[in-house]
C-alpha atoms as a PDB file:
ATOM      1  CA  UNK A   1       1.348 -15.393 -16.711  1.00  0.00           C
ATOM      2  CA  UNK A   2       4.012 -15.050 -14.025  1.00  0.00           C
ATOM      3  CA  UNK A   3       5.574 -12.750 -12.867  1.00  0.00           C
ATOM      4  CA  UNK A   4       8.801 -12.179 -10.910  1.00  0.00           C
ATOM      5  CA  UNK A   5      10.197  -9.421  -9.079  1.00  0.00           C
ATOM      6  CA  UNK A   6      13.826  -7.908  -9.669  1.00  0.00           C
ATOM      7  CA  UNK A   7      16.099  -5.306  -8.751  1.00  0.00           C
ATOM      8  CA  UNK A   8      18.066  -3.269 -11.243  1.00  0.00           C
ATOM      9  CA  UNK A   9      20.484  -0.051 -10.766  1.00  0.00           C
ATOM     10  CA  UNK A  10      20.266   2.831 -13.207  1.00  0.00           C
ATOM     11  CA  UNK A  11      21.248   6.772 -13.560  1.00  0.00           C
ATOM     12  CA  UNK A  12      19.459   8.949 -11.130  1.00  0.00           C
ATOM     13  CA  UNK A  13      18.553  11.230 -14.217  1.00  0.00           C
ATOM     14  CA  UNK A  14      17.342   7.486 -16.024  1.00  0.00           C
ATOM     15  CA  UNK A  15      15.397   6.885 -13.004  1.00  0.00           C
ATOM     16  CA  UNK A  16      13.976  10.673 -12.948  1.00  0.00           C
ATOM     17  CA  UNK A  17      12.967  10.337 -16.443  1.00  0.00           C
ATOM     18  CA  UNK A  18      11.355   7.480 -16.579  1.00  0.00           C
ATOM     19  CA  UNK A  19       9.070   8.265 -12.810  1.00  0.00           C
ATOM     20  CA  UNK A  20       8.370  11.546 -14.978  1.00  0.00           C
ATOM     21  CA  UNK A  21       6.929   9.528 -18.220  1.00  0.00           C
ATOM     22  CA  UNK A  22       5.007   7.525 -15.926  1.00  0.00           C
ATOM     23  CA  UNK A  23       2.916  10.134 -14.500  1.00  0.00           C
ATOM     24  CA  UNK A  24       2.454  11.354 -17.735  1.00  0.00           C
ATOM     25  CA  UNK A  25       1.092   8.033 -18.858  1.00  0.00           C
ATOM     26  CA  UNK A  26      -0.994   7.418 -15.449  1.00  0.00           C
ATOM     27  CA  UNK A  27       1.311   4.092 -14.848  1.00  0.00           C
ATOM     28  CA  UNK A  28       3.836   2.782 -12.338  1.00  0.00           C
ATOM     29  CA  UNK A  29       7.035   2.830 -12.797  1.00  0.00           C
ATOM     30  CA  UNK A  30       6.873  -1.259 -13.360  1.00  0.00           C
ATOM     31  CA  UNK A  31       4.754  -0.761 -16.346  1.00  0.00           C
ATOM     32  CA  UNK A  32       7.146   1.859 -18.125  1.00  0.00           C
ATOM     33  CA  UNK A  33       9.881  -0.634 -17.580  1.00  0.00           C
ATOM     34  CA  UNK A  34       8.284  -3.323 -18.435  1.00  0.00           C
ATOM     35  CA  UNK A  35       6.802  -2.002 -21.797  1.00  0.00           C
ATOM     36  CA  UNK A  36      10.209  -0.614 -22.797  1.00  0.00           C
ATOM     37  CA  UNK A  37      11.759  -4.189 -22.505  1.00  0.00           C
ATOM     38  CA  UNK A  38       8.790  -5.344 -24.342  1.00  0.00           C
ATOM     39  CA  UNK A  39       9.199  -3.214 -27.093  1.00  0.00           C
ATOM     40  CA  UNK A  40      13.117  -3.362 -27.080  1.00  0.00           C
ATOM     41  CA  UNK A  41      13.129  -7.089 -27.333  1.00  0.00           C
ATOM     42  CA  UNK A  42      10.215  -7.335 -30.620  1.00  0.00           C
ATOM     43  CA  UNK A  43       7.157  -8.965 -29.872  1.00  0.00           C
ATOM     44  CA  UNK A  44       8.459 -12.011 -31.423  1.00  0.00           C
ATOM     45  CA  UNK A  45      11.165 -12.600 -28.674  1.00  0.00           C
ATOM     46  CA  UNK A  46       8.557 -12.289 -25.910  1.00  0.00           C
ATOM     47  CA  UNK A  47       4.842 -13.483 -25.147  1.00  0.00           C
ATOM     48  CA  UNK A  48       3.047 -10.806 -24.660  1.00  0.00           C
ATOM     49  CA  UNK A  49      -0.566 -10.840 -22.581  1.00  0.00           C
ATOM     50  CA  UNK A  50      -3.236 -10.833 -25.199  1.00  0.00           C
ATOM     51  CA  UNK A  51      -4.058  -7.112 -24.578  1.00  0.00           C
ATOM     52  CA  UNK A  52      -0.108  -6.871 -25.592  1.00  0.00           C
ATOM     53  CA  UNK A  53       0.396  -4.733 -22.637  1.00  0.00           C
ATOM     54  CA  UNK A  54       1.388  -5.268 -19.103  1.00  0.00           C
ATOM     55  CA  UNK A  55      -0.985  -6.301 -16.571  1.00  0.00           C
ATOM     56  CA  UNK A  56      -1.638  -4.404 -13.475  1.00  0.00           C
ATOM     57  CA  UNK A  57      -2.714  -5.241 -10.359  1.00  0.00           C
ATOM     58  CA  UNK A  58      -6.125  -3.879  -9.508  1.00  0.00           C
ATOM     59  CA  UNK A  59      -6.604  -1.062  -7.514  1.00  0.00           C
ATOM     60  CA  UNK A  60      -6.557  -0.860  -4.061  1.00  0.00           C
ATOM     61  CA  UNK A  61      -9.245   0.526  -2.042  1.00  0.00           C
ATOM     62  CA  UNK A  62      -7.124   3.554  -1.266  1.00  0.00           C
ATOM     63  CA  UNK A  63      -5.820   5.222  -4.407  1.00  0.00           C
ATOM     64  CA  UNK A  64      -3.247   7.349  -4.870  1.00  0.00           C
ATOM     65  CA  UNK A  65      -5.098   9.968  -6.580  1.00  0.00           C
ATOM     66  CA  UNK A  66      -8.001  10.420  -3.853  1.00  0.00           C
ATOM     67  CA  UNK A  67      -5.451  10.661  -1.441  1.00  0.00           C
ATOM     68  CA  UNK A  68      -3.798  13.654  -3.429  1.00  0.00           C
ATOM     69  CA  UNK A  69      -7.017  14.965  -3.223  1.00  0.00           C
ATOM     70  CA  UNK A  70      -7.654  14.957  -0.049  1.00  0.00           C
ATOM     71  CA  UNK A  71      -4.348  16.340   0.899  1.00  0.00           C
ATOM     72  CA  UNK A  72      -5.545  19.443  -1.559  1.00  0.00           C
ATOM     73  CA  UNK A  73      -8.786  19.901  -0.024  1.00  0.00           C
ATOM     74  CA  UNK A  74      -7.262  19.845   3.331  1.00  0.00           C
ATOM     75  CA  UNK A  75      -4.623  22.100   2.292  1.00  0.00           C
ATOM     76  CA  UNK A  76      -7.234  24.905   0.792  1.00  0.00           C
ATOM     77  CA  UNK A  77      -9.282  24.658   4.192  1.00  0.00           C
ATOM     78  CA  UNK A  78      -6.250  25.660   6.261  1.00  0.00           C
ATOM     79  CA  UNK A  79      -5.202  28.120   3.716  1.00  0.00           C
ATOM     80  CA  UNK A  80      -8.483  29.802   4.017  1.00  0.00           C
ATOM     81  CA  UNK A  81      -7.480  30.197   7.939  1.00  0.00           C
ATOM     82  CA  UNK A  82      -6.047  33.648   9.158  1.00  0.00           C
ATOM     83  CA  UNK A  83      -2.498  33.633   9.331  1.00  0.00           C
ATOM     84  CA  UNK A  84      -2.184  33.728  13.127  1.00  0.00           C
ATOM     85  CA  UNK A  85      -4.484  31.013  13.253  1.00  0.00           C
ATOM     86  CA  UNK A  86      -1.680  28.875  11.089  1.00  0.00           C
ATOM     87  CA  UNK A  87       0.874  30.245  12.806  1.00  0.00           C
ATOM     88  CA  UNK A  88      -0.249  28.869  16.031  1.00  0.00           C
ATOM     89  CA  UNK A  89      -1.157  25.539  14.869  1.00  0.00           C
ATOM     90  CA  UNK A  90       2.086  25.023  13.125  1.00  0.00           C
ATOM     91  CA  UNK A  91       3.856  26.285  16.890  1.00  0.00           C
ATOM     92  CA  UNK A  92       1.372  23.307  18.523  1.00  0.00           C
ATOM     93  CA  UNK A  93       2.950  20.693  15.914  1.00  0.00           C
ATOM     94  CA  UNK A  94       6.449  21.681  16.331  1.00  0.00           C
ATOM     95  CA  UNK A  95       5.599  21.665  20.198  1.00  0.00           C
ATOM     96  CA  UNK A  96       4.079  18.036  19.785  1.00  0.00           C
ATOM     97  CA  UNK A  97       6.831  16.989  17.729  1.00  0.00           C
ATOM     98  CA  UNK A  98       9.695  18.119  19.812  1.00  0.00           C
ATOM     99  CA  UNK A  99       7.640  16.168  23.131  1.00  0.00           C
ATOM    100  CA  UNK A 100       7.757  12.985  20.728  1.00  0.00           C
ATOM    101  CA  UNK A 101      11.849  13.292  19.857  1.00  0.00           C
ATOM    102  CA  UNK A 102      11.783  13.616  24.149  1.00  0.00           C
ATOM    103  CA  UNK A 103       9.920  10.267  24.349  1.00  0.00           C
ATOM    104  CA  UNK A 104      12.392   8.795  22.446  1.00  0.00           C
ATOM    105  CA  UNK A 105      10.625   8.099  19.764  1.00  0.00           C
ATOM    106  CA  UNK A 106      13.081   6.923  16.673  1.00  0.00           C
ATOM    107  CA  UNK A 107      12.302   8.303  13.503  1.00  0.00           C
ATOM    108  CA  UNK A 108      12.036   5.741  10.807  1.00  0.00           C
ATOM    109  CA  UNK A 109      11.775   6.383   6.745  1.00  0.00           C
ATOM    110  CA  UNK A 110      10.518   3.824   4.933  1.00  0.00           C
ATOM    111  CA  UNK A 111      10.377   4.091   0.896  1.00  0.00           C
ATOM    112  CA  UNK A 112       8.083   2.060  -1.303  1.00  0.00           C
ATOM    113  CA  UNK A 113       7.945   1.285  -4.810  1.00  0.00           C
ATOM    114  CA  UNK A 114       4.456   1.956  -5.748  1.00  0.00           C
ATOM    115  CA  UNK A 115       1.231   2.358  -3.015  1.00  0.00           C
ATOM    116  CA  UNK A 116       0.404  -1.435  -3.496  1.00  0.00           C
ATOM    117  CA  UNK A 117       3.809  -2.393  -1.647  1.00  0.00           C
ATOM    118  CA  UNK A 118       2.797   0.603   0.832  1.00  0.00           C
ATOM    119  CA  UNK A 119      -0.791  -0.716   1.270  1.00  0.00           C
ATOM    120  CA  UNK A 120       0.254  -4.367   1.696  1.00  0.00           C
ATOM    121  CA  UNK A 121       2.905  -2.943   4.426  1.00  0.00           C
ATOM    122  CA  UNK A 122       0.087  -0.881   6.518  1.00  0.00           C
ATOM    123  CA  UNK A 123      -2.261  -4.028   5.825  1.00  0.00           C
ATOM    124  CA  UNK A 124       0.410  -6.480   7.493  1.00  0.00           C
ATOM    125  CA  UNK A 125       1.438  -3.575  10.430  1.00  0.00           C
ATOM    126  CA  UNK A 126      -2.797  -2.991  11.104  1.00  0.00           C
ATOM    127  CA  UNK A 127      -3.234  -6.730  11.149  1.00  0.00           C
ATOM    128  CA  UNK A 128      -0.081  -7.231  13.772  1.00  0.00           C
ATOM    129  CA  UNK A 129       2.337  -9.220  11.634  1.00  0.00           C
END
């Protein structure tokens, strides 16, 4: 089966609704979409894979979730910290953040659809291209 990539614009609320439902579910946004058009069209108007779901890709060796967890772990180790103790490291980081924005250093946002196009993105950036 192929596949194609395509760009649609909807409601922010649409959009919020539908990111909301798939983290219920445990799926990308991609599958919601794509299972909604399924079922919208019938099964007769479209082949379906034989599981008669979407495919996903597999994971990728750095998973959302662990990285959440992480993030939490790391987050209940500093809170366990005296206050002062944060205090002064969050001074540091605004101190090393302001000597950055003195550098000259541009600030860039990127957004991604899911963490595959992020991982593919740091894969290509690590490997130079």
């Amino acid at each position: 089966m192929s596949y194609a990539r395509i760009s649609i614009t909807l409601p922010g609320e649409l959009v919020a609704a539908a990111d909301k439902r798939a983290r219920a579910l445990d799926r990308s946004r991609s599958w919601l979409l794509a299972e909604a058009l399924r079922r919208y069209l019938g099964a007769s108007d479209v082949a379906a894979p034989s599981a008669g779901r979407v495919s996903e890709a597999a994971p990728v060796a750095y998973a959302a979730r662990e990285v959440a967890e992480a993030r939490d772990r790391h987050l209940a180790a500093e809170m366990k910290l005296p206050p002062e103790e944060r205090l002064l490291r969050a001074e540091q980081l605004g101190q090393l953040a302001r000597q950055a924005q003195r550098r000259g250093r541009r600030q860039q946002v990127i957004g991604f659809e899911t963490y595959e196009d992020f991982y593919e993105w740091k894969k290509a950036r690590l490997a130079g291209a």
